[in-house]
N, C-alpha and C. Protein backbone atom coordinates (compact mmCIF):
# COMPACT_ATOMS: atom_id res chain seq x y z
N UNK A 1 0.84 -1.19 0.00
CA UNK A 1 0.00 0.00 0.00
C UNK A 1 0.89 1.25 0.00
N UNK A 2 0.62 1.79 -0.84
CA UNK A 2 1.24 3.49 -0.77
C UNK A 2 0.77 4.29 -0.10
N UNK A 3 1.19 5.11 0.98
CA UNK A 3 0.37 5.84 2.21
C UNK A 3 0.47 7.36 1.01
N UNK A 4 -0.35 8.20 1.38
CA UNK A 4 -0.67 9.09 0.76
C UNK A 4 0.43 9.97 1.02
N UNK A 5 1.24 10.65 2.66
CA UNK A 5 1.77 10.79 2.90
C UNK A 5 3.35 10.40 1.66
N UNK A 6 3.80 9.39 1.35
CA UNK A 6 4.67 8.78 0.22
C UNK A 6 4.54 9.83 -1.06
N UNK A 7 3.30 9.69 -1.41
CA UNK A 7 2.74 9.74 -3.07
C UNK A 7 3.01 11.23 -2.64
N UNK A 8 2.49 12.09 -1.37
CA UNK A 8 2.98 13.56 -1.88
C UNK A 8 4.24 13.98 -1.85
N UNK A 9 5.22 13.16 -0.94
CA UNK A 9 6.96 13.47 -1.53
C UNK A 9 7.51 13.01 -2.64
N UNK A 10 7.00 12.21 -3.17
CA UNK A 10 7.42 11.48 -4.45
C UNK A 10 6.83 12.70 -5.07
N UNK A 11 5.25 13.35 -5.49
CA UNK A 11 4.97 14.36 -6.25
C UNK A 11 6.06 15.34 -5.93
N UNK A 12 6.02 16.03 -4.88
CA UNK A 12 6.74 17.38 -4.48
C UNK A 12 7.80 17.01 -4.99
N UNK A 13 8.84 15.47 -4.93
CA UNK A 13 10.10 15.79 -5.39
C UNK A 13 10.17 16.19 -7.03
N UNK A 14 9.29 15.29 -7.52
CA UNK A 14 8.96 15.20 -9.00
C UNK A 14 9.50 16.81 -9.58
N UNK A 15 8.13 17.76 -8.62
CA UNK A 15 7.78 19.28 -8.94
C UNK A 15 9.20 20.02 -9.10
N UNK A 16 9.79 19.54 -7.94
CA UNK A 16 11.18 20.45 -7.39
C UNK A 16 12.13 19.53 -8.05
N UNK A 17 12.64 18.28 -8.91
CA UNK A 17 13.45 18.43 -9.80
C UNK A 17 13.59 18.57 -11.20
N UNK A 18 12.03 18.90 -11.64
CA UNK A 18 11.90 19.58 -13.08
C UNK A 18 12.24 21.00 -12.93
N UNK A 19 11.79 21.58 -11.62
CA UNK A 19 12.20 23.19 -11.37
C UNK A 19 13.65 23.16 -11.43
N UNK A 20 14.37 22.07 -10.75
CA UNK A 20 16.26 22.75 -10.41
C UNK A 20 16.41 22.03 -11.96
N UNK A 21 16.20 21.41 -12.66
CA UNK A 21 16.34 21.10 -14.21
C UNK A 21 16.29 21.91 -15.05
N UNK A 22 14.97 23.14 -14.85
CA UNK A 22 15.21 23.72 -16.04
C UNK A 22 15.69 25.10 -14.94
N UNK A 23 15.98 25.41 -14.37
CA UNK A 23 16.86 26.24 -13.90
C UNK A 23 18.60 26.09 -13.87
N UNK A 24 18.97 24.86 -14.06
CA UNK A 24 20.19 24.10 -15.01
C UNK A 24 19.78 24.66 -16.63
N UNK A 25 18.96 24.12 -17.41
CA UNK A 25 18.86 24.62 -18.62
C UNK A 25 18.51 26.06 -18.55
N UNK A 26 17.97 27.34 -17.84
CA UNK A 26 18.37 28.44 -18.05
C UNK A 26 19.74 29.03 -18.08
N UNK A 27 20.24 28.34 -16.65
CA UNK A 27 21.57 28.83 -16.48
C UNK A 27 22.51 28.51 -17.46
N UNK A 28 22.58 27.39 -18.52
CA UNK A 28 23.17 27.12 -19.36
C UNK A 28 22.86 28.08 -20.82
N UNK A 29 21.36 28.35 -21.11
CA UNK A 29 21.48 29.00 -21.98
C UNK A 29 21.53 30.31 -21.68
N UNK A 30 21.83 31.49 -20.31
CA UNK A 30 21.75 32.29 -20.22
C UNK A 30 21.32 33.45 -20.39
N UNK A 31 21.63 34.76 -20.61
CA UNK A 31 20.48 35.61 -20.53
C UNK A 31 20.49 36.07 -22.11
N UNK A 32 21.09 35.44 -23.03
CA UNK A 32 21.08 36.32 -24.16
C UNK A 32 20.55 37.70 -24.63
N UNK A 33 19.43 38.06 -25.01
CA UNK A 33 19.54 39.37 -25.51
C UNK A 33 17.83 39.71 -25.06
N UNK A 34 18.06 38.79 -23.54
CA UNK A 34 16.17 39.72 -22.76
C UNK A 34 17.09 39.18 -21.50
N UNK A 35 18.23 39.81 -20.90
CA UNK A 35 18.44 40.16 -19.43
C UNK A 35 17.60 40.32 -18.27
N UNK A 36 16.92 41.14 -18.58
CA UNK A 36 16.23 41.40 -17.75
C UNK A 36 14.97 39.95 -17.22
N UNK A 37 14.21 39.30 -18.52
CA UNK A 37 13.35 38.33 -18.56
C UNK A 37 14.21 37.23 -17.63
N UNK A 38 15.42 36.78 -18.37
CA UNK A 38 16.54 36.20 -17.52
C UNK A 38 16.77 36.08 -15.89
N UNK A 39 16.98 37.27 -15.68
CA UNK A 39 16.97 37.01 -14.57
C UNK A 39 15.46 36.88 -13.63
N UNK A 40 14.31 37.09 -14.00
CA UNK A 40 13.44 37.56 -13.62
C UNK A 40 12.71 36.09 -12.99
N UNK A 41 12.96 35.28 -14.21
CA UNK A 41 12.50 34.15 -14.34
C UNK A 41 13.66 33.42 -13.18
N UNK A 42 15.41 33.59 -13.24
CA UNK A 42 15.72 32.51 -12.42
C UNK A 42 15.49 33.21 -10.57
N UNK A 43 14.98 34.52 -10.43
CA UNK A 43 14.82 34.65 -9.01
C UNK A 43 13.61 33.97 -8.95
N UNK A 44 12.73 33.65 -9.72
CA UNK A 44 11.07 33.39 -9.28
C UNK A 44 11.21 31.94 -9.18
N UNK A 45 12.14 31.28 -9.60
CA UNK A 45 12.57 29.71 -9.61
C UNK A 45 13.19 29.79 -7.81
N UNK A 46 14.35 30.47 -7.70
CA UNK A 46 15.26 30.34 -6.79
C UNK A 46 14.46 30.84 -5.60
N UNK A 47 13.00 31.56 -5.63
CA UNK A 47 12.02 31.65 -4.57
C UNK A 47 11.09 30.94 -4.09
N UNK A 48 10.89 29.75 -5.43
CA UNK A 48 10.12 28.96 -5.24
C UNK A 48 10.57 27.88 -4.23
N UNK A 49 11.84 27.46 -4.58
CA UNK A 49 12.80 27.26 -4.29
C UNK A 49 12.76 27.30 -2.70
N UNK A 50 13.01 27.68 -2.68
CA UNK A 50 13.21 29.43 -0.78
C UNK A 50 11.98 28.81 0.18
N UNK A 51 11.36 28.95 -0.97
CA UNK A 51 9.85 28.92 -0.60
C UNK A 51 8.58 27.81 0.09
N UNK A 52 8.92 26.62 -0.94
CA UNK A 52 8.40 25.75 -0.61
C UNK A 52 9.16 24.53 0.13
N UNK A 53 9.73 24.36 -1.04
CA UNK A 53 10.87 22.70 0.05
C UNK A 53 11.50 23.10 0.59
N UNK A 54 11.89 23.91 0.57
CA UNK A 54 13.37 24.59 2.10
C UNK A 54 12.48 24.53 3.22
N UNK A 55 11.22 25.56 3.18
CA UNK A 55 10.71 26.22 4.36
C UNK A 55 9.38 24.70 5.05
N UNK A 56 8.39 24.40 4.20
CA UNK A 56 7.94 23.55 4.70
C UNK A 56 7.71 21.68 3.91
N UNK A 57 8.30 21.57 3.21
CA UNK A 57 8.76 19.79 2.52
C UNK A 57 9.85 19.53 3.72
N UNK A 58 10.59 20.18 3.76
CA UNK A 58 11.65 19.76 4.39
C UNK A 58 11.32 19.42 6.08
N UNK A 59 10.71 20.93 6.35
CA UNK A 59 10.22 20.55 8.08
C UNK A 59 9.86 20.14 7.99
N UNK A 60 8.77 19.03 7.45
CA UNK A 60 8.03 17.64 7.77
C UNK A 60 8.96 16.67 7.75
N UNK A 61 9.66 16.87 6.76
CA UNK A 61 10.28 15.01 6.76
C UNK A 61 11.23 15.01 7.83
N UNK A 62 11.84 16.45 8.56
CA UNK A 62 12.64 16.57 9.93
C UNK A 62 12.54 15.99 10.67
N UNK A 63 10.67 16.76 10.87
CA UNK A 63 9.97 16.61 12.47
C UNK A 63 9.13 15.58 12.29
N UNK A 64 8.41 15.03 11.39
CA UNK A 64 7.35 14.02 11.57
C UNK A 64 7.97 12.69 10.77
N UNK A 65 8.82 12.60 9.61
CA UNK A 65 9.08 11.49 9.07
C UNK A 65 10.71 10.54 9.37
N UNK A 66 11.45 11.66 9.58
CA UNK A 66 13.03 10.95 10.01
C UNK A 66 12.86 10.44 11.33
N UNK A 67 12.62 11.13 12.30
CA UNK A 67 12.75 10.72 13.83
C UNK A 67 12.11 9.38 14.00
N UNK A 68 10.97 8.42 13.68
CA UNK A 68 10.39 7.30 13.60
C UNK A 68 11.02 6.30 13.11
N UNK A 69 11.23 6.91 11.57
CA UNK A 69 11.98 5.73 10.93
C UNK A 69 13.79 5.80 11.62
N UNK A 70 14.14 6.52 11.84
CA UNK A 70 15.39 6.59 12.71
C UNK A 70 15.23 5.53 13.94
N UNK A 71 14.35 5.50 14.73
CA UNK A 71 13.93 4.94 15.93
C UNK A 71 13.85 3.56 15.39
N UNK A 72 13.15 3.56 14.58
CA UNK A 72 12.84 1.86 14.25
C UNK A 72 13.79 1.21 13.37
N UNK A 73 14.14 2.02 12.38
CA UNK A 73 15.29 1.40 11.46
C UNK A 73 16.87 1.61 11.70
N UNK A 74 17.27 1.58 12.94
CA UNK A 74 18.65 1.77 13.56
C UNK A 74 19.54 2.21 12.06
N UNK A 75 19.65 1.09 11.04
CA UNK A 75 20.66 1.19 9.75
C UNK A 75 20.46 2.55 9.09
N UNK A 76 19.45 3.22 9.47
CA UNK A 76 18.95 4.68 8.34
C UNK A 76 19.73 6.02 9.13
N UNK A 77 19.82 5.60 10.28
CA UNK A 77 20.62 6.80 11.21
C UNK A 77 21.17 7.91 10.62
N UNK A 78 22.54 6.86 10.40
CA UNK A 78 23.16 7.82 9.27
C UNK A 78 23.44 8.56 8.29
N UNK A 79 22.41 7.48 7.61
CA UNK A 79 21.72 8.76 5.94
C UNK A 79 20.32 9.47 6.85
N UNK A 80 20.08 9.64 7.63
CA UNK A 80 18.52 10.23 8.03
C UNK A 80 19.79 11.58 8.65
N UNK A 81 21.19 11.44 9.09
CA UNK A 81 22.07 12.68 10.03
C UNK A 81 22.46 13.55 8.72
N UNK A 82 22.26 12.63 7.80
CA UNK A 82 23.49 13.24 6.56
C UNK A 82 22.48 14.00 6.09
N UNK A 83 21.15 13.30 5.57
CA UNK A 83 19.77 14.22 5.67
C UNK A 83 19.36 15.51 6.44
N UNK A 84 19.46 15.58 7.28
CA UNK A 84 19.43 16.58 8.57
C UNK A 84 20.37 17.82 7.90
N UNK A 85 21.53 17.03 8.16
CA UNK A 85 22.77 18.29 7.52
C UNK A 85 22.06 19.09 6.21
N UNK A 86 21.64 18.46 5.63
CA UNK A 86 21.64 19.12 4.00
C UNK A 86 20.42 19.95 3.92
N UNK A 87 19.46 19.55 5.26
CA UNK A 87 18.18 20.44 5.21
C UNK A 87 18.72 21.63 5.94
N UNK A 88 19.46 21.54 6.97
CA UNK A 88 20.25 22.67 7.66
C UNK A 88 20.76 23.54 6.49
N UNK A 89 21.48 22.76 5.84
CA UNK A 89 22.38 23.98 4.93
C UNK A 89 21.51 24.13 3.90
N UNK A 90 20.85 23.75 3.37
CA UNK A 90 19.75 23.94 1.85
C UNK A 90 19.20 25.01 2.15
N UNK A 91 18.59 26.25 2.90
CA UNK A 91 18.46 26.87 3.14
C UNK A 91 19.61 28.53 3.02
N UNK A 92 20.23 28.29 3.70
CA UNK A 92 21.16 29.43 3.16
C UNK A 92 22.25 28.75 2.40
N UNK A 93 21.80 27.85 1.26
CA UNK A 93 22.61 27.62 0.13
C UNK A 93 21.82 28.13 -1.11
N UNK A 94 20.73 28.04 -0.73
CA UNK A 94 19.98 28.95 -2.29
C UNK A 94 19.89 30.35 -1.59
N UNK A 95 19.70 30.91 -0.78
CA UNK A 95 20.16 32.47 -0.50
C UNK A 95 21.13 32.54 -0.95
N UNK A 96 22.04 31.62 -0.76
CA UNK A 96 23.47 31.98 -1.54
C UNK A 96 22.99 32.26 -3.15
N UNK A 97 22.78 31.42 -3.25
CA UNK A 97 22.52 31.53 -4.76
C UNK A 97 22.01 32.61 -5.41
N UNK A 98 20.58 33.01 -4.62
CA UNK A 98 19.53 34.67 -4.59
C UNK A 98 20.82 35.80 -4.53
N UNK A 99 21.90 35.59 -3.50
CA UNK A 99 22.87 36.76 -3.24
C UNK A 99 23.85 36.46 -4.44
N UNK A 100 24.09 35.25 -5.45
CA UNK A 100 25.05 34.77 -6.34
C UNK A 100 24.33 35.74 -7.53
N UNK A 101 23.12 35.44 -7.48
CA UNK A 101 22.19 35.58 -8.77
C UNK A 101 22.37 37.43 -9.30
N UNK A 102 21.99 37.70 -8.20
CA UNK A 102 21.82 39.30 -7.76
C UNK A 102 23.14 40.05 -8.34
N UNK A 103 24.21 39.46 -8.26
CA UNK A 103 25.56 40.19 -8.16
C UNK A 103 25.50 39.87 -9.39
N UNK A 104 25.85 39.25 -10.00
CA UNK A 104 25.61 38.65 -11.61
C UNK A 104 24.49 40.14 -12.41
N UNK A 105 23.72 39.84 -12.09
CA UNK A 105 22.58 40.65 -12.44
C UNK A 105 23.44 42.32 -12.32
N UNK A 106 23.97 42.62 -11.23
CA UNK A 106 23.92 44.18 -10.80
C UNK A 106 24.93 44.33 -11.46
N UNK A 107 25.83 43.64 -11.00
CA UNK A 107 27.85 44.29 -11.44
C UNK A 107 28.19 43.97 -12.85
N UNK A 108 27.52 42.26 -13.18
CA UNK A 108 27.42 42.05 -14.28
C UNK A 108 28.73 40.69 -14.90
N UNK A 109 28.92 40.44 -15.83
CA UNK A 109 29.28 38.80 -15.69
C UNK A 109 30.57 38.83 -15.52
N UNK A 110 31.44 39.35 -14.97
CA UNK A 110 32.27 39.17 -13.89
C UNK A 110 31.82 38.07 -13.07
N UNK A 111 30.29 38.57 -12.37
CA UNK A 111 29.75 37.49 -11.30
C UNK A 111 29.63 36.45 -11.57
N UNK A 112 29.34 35.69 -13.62
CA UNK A 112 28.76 34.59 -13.41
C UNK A 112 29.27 33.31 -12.83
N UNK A 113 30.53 33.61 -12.99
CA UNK A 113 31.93 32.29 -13.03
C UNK A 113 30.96 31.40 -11.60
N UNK A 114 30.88 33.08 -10.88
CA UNK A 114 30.33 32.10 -8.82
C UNK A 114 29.05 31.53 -9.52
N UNK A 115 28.34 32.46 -9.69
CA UNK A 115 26.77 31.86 -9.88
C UNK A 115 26.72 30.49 -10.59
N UNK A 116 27.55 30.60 -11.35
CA UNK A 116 27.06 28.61 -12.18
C UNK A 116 28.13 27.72 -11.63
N UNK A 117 29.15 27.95 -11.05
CA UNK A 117 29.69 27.03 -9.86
C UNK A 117 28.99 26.72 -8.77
N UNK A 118 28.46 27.71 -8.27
CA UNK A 118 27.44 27.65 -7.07
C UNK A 118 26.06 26.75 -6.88
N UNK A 119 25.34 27.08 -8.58
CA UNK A 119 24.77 26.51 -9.21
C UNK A 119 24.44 25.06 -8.90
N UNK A 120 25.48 24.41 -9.73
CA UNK A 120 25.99 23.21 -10.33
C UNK A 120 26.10 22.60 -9.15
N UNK A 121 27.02 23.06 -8.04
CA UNK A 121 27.07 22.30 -6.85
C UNK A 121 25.33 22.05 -6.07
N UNK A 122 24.75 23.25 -5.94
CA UNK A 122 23.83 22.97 -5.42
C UNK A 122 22.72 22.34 -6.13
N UNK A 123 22.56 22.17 -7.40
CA UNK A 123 22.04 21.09 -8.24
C UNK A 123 21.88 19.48 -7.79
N UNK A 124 23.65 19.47 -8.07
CA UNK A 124 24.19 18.33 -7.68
C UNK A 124 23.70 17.45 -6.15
N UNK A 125 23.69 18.38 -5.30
CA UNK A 125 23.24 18.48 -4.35
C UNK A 125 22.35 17.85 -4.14
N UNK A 126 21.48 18.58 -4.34
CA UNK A 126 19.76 18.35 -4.26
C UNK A 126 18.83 17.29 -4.74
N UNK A 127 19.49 17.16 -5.66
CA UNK A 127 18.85 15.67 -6.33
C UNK A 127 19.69 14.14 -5.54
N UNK A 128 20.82 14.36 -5.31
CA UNK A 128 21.32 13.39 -4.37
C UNK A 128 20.78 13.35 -3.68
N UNK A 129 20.19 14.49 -2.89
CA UNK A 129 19.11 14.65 -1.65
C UNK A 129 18.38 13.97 -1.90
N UNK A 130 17.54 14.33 -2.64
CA UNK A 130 16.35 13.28 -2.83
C UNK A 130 16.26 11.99 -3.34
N UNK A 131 17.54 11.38 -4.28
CA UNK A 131 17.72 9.89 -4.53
C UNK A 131 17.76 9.00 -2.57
N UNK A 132 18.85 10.13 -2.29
CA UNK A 132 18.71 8.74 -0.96
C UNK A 132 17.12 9.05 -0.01
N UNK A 133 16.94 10.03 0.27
CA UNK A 133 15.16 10.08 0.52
C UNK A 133 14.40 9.15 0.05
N UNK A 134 14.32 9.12 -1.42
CA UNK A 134 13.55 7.80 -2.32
C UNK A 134 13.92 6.65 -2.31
N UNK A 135 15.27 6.29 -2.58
CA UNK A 135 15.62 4.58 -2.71
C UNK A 135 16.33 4.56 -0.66
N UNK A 136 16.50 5.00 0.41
CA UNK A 136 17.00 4.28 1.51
C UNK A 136 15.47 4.84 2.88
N UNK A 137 15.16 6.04 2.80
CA UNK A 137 14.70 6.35 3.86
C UNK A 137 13.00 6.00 3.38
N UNK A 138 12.50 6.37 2.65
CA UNK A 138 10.89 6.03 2.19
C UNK A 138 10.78 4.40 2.05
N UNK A 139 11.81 3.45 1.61
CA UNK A 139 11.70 1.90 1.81
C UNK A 139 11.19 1.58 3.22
N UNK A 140 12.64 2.51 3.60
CA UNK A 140 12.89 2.18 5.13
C UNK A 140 11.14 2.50 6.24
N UNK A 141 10.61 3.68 5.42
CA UNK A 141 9.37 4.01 6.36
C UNK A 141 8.44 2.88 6.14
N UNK A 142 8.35 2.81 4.61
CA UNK A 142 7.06 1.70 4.49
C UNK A 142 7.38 0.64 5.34
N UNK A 143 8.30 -0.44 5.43
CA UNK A 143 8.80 -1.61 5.88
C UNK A 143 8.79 -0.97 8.11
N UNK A 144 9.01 -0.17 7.99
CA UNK A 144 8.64 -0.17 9.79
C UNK A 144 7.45 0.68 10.50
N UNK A 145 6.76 1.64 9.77
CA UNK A 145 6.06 2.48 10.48
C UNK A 145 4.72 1.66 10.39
N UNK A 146 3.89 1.81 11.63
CA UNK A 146 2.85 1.33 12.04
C UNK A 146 1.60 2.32 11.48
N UNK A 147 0.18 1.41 11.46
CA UNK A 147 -0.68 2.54 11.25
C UNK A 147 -0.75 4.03 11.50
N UNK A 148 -0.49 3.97 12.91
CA UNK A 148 -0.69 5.16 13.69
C UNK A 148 0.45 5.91 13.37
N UNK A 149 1.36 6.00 12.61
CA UNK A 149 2.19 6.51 12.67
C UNK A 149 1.94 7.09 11.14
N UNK A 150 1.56 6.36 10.09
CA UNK A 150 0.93 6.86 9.08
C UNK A 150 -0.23 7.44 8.99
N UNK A 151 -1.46 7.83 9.73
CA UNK A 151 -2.15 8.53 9.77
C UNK A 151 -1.35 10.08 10.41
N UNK A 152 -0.32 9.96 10.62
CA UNK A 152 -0.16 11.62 11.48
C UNK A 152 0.71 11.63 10.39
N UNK A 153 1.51 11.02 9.58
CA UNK A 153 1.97 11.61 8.62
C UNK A 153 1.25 11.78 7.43
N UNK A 154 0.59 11.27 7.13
CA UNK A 154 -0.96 11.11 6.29
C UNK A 154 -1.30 13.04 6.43
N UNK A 155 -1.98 12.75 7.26
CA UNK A 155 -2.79 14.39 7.61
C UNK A 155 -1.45 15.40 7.23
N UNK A 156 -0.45 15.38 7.92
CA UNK A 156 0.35 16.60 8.41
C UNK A 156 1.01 16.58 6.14
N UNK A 157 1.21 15.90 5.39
CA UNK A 157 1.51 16.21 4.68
C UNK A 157 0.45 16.46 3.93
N UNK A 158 -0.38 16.68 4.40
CA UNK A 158 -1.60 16.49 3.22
C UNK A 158 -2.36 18.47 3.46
N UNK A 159 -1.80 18.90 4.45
CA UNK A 159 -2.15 20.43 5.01
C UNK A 159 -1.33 21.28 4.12
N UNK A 160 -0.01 20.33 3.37
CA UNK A 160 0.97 21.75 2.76
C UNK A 160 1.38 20.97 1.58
N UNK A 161 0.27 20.53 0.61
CA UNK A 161 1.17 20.24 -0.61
C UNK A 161 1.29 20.86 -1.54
N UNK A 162 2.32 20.78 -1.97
CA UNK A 162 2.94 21.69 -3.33
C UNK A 162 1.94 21.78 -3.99
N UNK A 163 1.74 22.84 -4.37
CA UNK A 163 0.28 23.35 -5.90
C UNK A 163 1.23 23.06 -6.81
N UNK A 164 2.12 23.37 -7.33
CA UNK A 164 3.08 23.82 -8.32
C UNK A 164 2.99 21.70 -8.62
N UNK A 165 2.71 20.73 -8.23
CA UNK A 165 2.40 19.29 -9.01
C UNK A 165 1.39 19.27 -9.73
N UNK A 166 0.00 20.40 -9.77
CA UNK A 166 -1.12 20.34 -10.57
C UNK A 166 -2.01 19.07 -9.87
N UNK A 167 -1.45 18.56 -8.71
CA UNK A 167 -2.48 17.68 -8.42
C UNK A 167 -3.12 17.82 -7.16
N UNK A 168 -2.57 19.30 -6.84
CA UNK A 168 -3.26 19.83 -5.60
C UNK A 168 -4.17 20.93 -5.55
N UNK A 169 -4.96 21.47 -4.33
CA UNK A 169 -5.76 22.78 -4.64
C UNK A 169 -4.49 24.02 -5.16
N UNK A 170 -4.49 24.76 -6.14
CA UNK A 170 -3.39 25.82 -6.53
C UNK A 170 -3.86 26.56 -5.33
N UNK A 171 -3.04 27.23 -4.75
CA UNK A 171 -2.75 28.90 -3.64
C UNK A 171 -2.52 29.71 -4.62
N UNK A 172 -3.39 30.58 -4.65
CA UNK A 172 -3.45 31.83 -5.55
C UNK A 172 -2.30 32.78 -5.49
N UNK A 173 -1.09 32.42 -4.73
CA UNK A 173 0.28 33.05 -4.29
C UNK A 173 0.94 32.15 -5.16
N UNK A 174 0.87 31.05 -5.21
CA UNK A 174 1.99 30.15 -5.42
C UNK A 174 1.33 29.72 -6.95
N UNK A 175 0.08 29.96 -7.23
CA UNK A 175 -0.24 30.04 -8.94
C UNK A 175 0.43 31.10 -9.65
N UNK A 176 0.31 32.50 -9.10
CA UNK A 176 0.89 33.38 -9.62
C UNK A 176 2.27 33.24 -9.86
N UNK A 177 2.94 32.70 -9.02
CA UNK A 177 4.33 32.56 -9.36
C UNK A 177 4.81 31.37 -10.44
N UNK A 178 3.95 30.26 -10.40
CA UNK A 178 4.10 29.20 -11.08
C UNK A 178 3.56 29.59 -12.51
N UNK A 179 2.89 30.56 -12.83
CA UNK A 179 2.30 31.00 -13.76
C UNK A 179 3.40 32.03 -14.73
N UNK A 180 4.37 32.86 -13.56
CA UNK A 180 5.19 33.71 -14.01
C UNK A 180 6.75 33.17 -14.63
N UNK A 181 6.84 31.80 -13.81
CA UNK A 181 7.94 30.98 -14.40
C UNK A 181 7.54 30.32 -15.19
N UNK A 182 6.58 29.82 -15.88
CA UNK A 182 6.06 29.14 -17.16
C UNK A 182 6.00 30.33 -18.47
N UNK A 183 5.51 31.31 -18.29
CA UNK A 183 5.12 32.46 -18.79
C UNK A 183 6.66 32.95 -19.61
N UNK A 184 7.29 33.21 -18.35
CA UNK A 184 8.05 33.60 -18.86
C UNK A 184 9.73 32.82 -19.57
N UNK A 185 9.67 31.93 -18.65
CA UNK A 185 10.99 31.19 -19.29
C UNK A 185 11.02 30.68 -20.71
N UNK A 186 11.71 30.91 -21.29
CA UNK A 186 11.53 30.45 -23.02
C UNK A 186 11.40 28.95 -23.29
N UNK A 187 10.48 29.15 -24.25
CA UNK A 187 10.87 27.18 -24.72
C UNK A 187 12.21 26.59 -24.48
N UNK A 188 12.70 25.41 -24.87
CA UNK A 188 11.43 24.88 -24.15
C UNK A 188 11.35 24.29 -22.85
N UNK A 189 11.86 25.23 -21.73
CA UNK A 189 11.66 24.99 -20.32
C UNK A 189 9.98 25.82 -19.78
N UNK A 190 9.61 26.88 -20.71
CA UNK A 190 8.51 27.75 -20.85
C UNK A 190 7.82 27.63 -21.70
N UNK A 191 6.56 28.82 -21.80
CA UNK A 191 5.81 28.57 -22.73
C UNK A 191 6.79 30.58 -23.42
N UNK A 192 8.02 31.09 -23.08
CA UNK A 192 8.60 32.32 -22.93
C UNK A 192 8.96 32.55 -24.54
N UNK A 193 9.07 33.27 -25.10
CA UNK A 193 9.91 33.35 -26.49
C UNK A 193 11.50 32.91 -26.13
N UNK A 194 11.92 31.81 -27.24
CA UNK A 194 12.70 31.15 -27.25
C UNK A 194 13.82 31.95 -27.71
């Protein structure tokens, strides 16, 4: 059985690595000759960013999903600490990025060399994040957590799921923005002039 709780981190991750994907394919094709659109589009990514899995994807799987399966699955400890770390720093690692992005933008490409090193690492990053989430710690939950332990993760993920998967109610905050990074990013990461 797939607890519902599952199916919305599997969606949310889905959401958030087509976003750091084509924010890889912006950063690669850069701002050519609409700067301004350019950057406009990678702060509204790098907020979404900020926004959703930093601030609340992440505090759930902290506070309601690691600590259990930690308890019961002794072997996950260590990828559930290494986990921990990366939610700690994932946070002021895309500020970094917002403060990478910015300087790029103001002073001008002098800055980019940091910004797509910075980038790339935190790319890299993030999706590692979520491979061991998917193939060691979500096995690990199905195979030990008890009913009761899936109904409170059940509910508590089911209060904040990502709109930006299309398979949730949209937040008229978080449509607008999902609307402004489609809008505007060019084909074909957008619907944007290419």
């Amino acid at each position: 059985m797939v607890h519902i709780s599952i199916k919305i981190i599997h969606d949310e991750h889905d959401t958030l690595s087509a976003m750091l994907r084509s924010l890889r394919m912006m950063v690669e094709r850069g701002p050519g000759n609409e700067p301004e659109n350019f950057f406009d589009v990678l702060r509204a990514m790098l907020f979404y960013i900020d926004e959703f899995p930093e601030r609340l994807h992440h505090t759930k799987e902290s506070e309601l999903l690691f600590p259990p399966v930690a308890r019961l699955a002794p072997e996950t400890r260590e990828v559930i600490a290494r986990l921990e770390k990366d939610h700690a720093r994932g946070e002021s690692a895309v500020r970094e990025l917002q403060h990478l992005l910015l300087a790029w933008e103001l002073v001008g490409d002098a800055r980019r060399p940091a910004f797509d090193s910075a980038t790339k690492r935190y790319l890299d990053f993030y999706l590692e994040h979520m491979r061991l989430e998917e193939t060691l710690i979500l096995p690990a939950a199905q195979r030990v957590l008890g009913e009761s332990d899936w109904k409170e993760l059940d509910a508590a993920f089911a209060t904040n799921c990502d709109p930006l998967t299309g398979k949730y109610p949209r937040d008229p905050i978080y449509d607008r923005l999902f609307s402004r990074i489609v809008m505007q990013a060019p084909a074909p990461i957008g619907l944007g002039r290419g």
